[in-house]
N, C-alpha and C. Protein backbone atom coordinates (compact mmCIF):
# COMPACT_ATOMS: atom_id res chain seq x y z
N UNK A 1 117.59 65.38 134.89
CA UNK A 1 116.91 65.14 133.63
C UNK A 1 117.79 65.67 132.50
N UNK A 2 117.88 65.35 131.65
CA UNK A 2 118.45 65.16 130.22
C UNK A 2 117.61 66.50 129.27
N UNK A 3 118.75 66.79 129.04
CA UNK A 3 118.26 67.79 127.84
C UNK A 3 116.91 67.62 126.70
N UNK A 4 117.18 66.40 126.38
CA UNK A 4 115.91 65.90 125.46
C UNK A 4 114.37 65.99 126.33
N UNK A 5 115.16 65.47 127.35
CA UNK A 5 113.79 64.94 128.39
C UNK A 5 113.39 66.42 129.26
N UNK A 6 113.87 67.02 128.88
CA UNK A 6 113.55 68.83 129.79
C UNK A 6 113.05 69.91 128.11
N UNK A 7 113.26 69.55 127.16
CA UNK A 7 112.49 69.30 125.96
C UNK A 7 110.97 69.68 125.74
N UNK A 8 110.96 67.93 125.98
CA UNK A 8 109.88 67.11 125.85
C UNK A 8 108.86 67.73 126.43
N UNK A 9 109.57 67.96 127.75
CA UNK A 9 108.49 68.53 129.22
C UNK A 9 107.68 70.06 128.90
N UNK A 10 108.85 70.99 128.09
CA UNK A 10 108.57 72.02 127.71
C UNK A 10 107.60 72.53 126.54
N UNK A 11 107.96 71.49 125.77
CA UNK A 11 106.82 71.36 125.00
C UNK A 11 105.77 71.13 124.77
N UNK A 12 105.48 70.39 126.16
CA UNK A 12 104.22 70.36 126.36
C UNK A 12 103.17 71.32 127.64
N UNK A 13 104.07 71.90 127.32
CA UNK A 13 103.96 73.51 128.23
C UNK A 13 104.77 73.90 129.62
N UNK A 14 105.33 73.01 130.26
CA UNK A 14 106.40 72.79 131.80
C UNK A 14 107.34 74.04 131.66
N UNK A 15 106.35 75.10 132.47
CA UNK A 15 107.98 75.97 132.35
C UNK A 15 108.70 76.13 133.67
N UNK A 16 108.54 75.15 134.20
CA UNK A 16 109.60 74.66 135.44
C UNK A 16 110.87 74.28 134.19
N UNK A 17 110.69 73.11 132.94
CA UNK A 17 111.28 72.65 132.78
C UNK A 17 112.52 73.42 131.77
N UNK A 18 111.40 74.50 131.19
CA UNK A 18 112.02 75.26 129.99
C UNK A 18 112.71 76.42 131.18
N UNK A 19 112.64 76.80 132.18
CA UNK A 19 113.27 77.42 133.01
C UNK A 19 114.76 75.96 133.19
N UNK A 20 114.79 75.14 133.62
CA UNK A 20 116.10 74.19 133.61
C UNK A 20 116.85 74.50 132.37
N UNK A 21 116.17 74.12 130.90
CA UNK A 21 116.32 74.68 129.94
C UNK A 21 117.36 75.34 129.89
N UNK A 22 117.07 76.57 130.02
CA UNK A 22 117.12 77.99 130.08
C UNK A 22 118.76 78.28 130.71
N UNK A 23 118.44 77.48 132.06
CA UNK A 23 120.02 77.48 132.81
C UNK A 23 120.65 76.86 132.55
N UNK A 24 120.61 75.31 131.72
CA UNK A 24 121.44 74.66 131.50
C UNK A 24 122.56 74.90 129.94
N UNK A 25 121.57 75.98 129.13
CA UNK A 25 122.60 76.10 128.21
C UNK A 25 122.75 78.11 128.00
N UNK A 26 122.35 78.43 129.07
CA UNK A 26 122.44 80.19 129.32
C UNK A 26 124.09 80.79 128.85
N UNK A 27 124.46 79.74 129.95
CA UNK A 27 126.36 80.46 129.27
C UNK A 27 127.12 79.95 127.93
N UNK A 28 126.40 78.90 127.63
CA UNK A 28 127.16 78.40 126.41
C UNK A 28 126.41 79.92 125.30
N UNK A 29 125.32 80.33 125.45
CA UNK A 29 124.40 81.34 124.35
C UNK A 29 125.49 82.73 124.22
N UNK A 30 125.88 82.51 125.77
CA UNK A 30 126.29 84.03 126.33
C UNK A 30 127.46 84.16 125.50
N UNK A 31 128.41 82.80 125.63
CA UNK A 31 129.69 82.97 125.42
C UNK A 31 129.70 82.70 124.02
N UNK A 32 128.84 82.12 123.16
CA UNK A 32 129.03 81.71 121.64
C UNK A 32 128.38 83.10 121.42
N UNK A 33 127.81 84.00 121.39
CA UNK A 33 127.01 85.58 121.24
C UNK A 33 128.59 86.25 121.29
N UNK A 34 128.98 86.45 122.29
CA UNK A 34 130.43 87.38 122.64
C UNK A 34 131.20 87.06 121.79
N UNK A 35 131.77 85.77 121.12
CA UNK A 35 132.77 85.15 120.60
C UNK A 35 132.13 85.23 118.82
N UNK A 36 131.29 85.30 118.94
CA UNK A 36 130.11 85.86 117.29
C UNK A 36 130.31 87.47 117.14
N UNK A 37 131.11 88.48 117.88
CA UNK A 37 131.42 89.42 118.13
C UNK A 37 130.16 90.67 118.36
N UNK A 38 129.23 89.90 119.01
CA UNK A 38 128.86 90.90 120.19
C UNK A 38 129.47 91.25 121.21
N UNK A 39 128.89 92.69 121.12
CA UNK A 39 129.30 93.75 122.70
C UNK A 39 128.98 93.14 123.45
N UNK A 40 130.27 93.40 124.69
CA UNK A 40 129.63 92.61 126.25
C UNK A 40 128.66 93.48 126.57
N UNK A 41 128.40 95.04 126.16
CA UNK A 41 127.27 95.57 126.31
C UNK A 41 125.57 94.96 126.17
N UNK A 42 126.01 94.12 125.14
CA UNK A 42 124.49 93.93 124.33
C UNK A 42 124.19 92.07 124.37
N UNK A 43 125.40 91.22 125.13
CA UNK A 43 125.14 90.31 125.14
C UNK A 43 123.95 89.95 126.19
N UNK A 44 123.73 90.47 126.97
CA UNK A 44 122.22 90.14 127.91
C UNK A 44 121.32 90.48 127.04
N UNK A 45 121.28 91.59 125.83
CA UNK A 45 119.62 91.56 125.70
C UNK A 45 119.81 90.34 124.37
N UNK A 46 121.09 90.24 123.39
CA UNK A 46 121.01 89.46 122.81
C UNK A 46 120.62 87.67 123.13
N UNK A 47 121.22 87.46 124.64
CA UNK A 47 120.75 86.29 125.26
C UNK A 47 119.62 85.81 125.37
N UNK A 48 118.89 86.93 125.48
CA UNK A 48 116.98 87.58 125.89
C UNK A 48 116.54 86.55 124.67
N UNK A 49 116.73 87.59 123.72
CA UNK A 49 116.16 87.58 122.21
C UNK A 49 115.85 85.83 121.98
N UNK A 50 117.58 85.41 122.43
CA UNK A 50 117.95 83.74 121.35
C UNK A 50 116.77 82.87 122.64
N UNK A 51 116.34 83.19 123.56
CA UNK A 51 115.72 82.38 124.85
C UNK A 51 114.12 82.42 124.51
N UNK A 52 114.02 83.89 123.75
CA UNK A 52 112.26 84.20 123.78
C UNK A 52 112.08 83.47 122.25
N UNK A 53 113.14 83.68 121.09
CA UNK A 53 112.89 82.93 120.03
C UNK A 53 113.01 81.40 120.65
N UNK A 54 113.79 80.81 121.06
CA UNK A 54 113.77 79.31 121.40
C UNK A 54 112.25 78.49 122.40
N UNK A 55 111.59 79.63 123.05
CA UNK A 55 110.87 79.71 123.50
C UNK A 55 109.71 79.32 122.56
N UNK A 56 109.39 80.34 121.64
CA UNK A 56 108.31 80.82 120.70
C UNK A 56 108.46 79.39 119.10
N UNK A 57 109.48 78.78 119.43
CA UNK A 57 110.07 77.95 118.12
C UNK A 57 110.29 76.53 118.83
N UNK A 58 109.93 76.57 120.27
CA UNK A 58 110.33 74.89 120.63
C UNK A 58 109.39 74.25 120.11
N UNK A 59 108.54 74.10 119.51
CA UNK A 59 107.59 73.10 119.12
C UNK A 59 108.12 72.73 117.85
N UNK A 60 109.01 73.69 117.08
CA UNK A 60 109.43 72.89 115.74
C UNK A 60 110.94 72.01 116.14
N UNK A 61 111.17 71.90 117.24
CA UNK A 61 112.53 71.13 117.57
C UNK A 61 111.85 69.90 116.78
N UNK A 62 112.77 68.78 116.40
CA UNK A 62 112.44 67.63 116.04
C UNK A 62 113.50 66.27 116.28
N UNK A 63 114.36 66.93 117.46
CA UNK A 63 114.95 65.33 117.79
C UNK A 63 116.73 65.49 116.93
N UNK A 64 116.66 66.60 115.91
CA UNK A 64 117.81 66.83 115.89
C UNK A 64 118.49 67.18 116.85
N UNK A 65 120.03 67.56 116.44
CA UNK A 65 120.68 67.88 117.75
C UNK A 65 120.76 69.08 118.26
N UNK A 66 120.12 69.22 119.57
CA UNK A 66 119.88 71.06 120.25
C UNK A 66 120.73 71.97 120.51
N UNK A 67 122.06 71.04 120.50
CA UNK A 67 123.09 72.15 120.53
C UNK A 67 123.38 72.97 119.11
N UNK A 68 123.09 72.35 118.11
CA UNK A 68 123.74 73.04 117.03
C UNK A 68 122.19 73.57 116.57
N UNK A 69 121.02 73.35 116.88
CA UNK A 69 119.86 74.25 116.55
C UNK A 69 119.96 75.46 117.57
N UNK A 70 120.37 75.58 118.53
CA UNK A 70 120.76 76.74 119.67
C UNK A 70 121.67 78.11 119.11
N UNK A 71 122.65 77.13 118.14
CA UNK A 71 124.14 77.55 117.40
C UNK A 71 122.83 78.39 116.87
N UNK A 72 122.48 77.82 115.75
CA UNK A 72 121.94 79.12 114.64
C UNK A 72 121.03 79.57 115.05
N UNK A 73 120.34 79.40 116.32
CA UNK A 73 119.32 80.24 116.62
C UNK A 73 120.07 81.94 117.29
N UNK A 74 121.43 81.52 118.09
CA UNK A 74 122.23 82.25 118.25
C UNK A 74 122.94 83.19 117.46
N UNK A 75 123.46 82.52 116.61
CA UNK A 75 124.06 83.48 115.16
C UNK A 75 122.98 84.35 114.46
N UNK A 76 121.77 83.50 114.16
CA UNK A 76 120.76 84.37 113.83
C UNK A 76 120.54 85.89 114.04
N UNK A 77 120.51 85.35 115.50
CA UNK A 77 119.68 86.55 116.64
C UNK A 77 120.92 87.22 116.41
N UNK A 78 121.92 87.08 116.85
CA UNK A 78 123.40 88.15 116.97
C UNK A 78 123.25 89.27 115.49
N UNK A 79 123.28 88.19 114.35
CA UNK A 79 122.72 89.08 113.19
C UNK A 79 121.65 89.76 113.37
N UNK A 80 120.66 89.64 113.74
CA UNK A 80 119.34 90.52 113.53
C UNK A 80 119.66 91.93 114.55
N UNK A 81 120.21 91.37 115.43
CA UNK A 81 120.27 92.29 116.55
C UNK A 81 121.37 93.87 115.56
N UNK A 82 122.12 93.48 115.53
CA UNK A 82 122.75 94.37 114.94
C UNK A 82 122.99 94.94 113.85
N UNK A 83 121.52 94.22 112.82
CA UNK A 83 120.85 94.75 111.69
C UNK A 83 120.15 95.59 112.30
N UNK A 84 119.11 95.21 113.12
CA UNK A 84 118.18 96.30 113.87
C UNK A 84 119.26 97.09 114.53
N UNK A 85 120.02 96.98 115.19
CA UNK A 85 120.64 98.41 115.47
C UNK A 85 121.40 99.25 114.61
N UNK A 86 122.22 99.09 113.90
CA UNK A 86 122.81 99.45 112.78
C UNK A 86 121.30 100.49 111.94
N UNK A 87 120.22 100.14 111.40
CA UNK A 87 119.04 100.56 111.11
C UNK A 87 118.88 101.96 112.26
N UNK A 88 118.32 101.78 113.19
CA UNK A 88 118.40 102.48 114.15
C UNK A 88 119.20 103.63 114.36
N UNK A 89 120.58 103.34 114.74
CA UNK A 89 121.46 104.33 114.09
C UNK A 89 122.00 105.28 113.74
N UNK A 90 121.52 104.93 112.13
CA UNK A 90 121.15 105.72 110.87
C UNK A 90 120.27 106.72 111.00
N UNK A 91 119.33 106.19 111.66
CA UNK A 91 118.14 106.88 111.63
C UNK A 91 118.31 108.38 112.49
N UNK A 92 118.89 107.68 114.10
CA UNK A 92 119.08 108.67 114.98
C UNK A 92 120.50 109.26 114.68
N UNK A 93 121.51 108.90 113.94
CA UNK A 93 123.15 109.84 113.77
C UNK A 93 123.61 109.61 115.39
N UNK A 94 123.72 108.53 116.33
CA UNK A 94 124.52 108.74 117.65
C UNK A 94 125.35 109.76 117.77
N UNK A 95 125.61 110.10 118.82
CA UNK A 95 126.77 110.83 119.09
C UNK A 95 127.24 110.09 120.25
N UNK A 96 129.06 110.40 120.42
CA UNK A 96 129.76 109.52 121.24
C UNK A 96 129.66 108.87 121.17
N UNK A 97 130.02 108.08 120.25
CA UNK A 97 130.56 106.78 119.62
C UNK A 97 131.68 106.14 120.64
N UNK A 98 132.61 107.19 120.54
CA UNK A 98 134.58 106.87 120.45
C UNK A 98 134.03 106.55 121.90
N UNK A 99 133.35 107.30 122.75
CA UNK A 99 132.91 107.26 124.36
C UNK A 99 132.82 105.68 124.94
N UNK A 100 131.21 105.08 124.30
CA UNK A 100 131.05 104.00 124.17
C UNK A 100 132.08 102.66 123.81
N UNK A 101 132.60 103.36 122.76
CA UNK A 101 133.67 101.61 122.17
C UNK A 101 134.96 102.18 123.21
N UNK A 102 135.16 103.42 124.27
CA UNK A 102 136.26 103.27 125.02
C UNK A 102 135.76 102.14 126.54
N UNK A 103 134.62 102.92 126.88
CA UNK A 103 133.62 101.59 127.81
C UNK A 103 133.78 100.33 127.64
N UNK A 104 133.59 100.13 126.27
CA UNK A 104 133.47 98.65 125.60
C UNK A 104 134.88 98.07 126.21
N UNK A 105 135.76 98.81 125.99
CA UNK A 105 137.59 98.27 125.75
C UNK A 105 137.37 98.00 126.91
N UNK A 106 137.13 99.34 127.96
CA UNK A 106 137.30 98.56 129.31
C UNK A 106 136.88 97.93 129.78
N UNK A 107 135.59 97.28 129.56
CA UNK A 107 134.65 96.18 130.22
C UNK A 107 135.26 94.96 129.65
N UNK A 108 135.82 94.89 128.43
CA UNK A 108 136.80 94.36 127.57
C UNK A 108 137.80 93.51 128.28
N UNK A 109 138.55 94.62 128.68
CA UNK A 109 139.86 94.49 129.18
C UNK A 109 139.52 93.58 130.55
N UNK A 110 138.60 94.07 131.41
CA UNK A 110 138.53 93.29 132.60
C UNK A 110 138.04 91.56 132.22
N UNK A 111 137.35 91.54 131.31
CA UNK A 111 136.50 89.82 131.21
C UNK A 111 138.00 89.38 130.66
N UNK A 112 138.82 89.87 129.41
CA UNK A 112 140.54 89.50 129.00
C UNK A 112 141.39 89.53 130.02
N UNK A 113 141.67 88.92 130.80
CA UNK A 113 142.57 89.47 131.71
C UNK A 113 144.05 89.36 131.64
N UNK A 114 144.39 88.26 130.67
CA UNK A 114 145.55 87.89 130.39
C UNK A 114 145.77 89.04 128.51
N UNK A 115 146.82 89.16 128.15
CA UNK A 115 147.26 89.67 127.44
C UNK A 115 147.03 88.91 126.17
N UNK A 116 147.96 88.30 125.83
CA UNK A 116 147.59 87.00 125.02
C UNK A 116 146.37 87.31 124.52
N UNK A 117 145.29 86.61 125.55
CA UNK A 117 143.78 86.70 125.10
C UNK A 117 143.17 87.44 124.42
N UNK A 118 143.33 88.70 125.30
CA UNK A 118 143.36 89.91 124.26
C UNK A 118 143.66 89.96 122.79
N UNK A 119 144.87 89.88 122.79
CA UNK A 119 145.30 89.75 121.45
C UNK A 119 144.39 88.76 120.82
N UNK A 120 144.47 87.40 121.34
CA UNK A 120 143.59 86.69 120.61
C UNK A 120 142.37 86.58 119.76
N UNK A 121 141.29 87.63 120.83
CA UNK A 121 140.28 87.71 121.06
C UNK A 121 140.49 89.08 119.81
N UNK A 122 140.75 90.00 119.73
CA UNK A 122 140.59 91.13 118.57
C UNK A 122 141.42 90.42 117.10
N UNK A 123 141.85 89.82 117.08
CA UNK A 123 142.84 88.95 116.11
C UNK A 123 141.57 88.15 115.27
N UNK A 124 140.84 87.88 116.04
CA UNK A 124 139.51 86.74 115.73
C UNK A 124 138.48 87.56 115.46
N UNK A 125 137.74 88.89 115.84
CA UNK A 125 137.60 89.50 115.84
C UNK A 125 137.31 89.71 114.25
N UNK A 126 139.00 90.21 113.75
CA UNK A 126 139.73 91.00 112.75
C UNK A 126 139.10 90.03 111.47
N UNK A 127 139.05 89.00 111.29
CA UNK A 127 138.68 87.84 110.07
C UNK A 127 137.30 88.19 109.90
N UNK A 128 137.00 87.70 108.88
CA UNK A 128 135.76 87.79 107.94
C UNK A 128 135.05 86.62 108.88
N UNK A 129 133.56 87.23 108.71
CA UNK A 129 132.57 86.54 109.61
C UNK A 129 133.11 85.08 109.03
N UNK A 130 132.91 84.93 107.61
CA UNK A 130 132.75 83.71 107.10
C UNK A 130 134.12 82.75 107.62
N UNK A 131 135.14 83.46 108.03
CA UNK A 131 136.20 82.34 108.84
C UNK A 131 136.34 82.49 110.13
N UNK A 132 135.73 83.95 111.24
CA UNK A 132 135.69 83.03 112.14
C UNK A 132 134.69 82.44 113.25
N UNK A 133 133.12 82.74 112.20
CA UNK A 133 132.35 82.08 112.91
C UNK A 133 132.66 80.15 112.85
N UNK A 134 133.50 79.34 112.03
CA UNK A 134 133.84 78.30 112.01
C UNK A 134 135.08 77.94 112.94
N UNK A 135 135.63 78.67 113.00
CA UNK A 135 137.63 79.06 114.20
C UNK A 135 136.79 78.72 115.16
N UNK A 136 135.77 79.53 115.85
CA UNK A 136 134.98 79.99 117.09
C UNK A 136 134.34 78.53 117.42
N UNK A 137 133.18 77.83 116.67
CA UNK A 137 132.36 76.79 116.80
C UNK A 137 133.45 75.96 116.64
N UNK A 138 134.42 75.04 115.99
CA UNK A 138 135.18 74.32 116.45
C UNK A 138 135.75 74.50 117.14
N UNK A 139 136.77 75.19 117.61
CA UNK A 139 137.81 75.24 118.54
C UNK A 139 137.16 75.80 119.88
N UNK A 140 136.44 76.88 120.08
CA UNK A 140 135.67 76.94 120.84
C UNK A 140 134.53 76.29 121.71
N UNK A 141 133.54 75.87 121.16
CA UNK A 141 132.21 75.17 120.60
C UNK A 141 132.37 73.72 120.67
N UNK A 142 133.51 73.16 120.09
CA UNK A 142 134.03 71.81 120.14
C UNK A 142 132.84 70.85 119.17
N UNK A 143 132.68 71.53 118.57
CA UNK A 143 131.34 71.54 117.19
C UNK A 143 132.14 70.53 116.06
N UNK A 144 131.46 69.40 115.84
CA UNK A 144 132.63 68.48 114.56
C UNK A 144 132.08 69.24 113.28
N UNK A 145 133.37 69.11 112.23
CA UNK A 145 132.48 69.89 110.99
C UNK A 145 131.36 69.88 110.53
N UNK A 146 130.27 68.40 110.54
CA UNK A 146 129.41 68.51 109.95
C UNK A 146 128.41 69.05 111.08
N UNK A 147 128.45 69.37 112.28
CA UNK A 147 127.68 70.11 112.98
C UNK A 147 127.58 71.64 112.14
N UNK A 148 129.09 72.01 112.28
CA UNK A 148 129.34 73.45 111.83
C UNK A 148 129.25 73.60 109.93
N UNK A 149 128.67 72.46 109.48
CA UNK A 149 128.31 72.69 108.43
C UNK A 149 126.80 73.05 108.20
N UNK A 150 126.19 72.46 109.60
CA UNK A 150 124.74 72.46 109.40
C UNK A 150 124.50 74.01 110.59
N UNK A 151 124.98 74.12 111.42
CA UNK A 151 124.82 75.67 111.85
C UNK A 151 125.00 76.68 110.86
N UNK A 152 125.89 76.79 110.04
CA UNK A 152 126.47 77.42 109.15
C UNK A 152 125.58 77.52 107.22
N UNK A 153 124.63 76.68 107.61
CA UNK A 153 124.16 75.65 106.03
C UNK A 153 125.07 76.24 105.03
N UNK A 154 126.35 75.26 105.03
CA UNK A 154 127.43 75.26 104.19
C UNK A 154 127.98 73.55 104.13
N UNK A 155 128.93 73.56 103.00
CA UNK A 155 128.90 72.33 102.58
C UNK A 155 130.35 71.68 103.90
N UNK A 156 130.28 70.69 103.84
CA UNK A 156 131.74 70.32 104.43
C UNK A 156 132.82 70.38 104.29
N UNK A 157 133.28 70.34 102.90
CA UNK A 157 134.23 70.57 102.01
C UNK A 157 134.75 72.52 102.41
N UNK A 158 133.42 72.88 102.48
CA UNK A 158 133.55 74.50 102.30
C UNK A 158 133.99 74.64 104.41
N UNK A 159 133.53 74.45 104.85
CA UNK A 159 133.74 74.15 106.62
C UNK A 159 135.48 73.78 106.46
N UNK A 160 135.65 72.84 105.89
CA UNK A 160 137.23 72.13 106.01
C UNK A 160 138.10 73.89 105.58
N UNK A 161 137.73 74.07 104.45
CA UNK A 161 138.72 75.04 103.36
C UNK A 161 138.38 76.36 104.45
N UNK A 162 137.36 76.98 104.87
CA UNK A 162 137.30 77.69 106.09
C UNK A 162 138.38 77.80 107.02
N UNK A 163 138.20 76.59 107.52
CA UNK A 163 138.59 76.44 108.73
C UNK A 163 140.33 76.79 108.41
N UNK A 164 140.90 76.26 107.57
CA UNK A 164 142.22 76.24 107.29
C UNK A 164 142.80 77.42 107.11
N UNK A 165 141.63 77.93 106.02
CA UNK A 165 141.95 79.72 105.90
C UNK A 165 142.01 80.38 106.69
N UNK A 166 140.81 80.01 107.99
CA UNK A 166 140.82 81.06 109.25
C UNK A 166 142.60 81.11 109.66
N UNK A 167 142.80 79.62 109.89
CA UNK A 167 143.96 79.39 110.80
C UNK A 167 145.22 79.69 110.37
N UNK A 168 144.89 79.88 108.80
CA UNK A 168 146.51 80.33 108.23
C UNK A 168 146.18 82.62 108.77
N UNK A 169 144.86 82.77 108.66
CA UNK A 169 145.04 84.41 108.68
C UNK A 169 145.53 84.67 109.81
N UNK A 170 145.06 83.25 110.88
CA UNK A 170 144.81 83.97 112.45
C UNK A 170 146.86 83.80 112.71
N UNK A 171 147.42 82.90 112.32
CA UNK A 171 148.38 82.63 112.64
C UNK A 171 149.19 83.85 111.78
N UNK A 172 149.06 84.47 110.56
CA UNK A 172 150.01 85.77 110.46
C UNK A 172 149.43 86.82 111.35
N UNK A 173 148.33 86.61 111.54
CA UNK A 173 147.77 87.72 112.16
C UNK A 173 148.72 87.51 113.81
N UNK A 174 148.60 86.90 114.19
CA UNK A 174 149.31 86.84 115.99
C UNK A 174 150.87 86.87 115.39
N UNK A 175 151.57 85.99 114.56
CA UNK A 175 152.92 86.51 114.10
C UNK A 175 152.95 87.99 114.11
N UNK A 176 152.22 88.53 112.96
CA UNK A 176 152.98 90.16 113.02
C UNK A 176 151.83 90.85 113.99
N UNK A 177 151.70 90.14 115.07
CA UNK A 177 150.70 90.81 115.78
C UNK A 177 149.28 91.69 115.08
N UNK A 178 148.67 90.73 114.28
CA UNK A 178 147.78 90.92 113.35
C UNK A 178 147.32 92.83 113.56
N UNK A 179 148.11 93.55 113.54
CA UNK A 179 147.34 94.85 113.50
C UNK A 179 146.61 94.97 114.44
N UNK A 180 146.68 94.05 115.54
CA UNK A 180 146.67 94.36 117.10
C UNK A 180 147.08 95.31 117.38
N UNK A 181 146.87 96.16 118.05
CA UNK A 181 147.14 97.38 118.49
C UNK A 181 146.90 97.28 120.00
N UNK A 182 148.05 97.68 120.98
CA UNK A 182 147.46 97.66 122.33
C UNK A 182 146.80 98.63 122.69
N UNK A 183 145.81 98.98 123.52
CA UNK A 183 145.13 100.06 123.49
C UNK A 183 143.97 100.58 122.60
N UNK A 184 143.67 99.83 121.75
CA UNK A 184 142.55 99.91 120.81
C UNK A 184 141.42 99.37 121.53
């Protein structure tokens, strides 16, 4: 069954179907969440979040296209998540910080396995949300601009000039090894 048609089913309450759902676009959430620069720490509960909102919001689907309503239901959630934690925080002052983001590197390091990537992956990282949540959904995502204009609600014109900017930062950035640092 077809995405539309596992939908349809769900909406009218089938959670056999919203369970298919569920698996059929689980890793695309996982990997557009990680690449939106969530922690591999926090990408399961962030996955949670974008599944129980898509859940609680399938009745306003309307036949647009589900991949790019998934997109911003995703970006959303990634934002909220780490508004609410960031909030949080504050509140409590953590301690062992440096502890945690050394965990992070290494859980890091194992999903990067190639070098390169690495680099890649903190290089992309390094850019302003606003260029490379567009780098990420095209080249990644395989998202045409006016998808990533409407995930994004930005104009096309502004998606094009994005996209170019990302690719001129990302490309000095891997030239002088964008302030890559190995071991960071």
């Amino acid at each position: 069954m077809n995405t539309i048609g596992l939908i349809e089913k769900a909406q009218q309450g089938d959670r056999a179907a919203y369970g298919k759902l569920m698996k059929l676009h689980y890793r695309t959430v996982e990997k557009f969440a990680y690449q939106c620069g969530v922690q591999l720490d926090d990408v399961p509960d962030v996955t949670q979040e974008v599944f129980i909102k898509l859940h609680r919001f399938l009745h306003q689907f309307n036949q647009e296209r589900f991949t790019t309503w998934l997109y911003k239901i995703t970006l959303n959630t990634a934002r909220d998540y780490y508004r609410k934690e960031n909030r949080e925080r504050d509140k409590q002052q953590k301690v062992g910080n440096d502890t945690q983001m050394n965990v992070q590197h290494s859980v890091e390091a194992q999903v990067l396995l190639f070098e390169e990537d690495r680099e890649l992956h903190v290089a992309i990282m390094q850019l302003d949300e606003k260029y490379r949540l567009p780098l990420i959904l095209y080249y990644f995502q395989d998202l045409s601009y006016q998808q990533i204009a409407d995930v994004l609600n930005i104009t096309l014109s502004a998606v094009k000039t994005r996209l170019h900017r990302a690719k001129d930062s990302l490309k000095k950035a891997m030239d002088n090894n964008g302030g890559v640092r190995h071991g960071e």
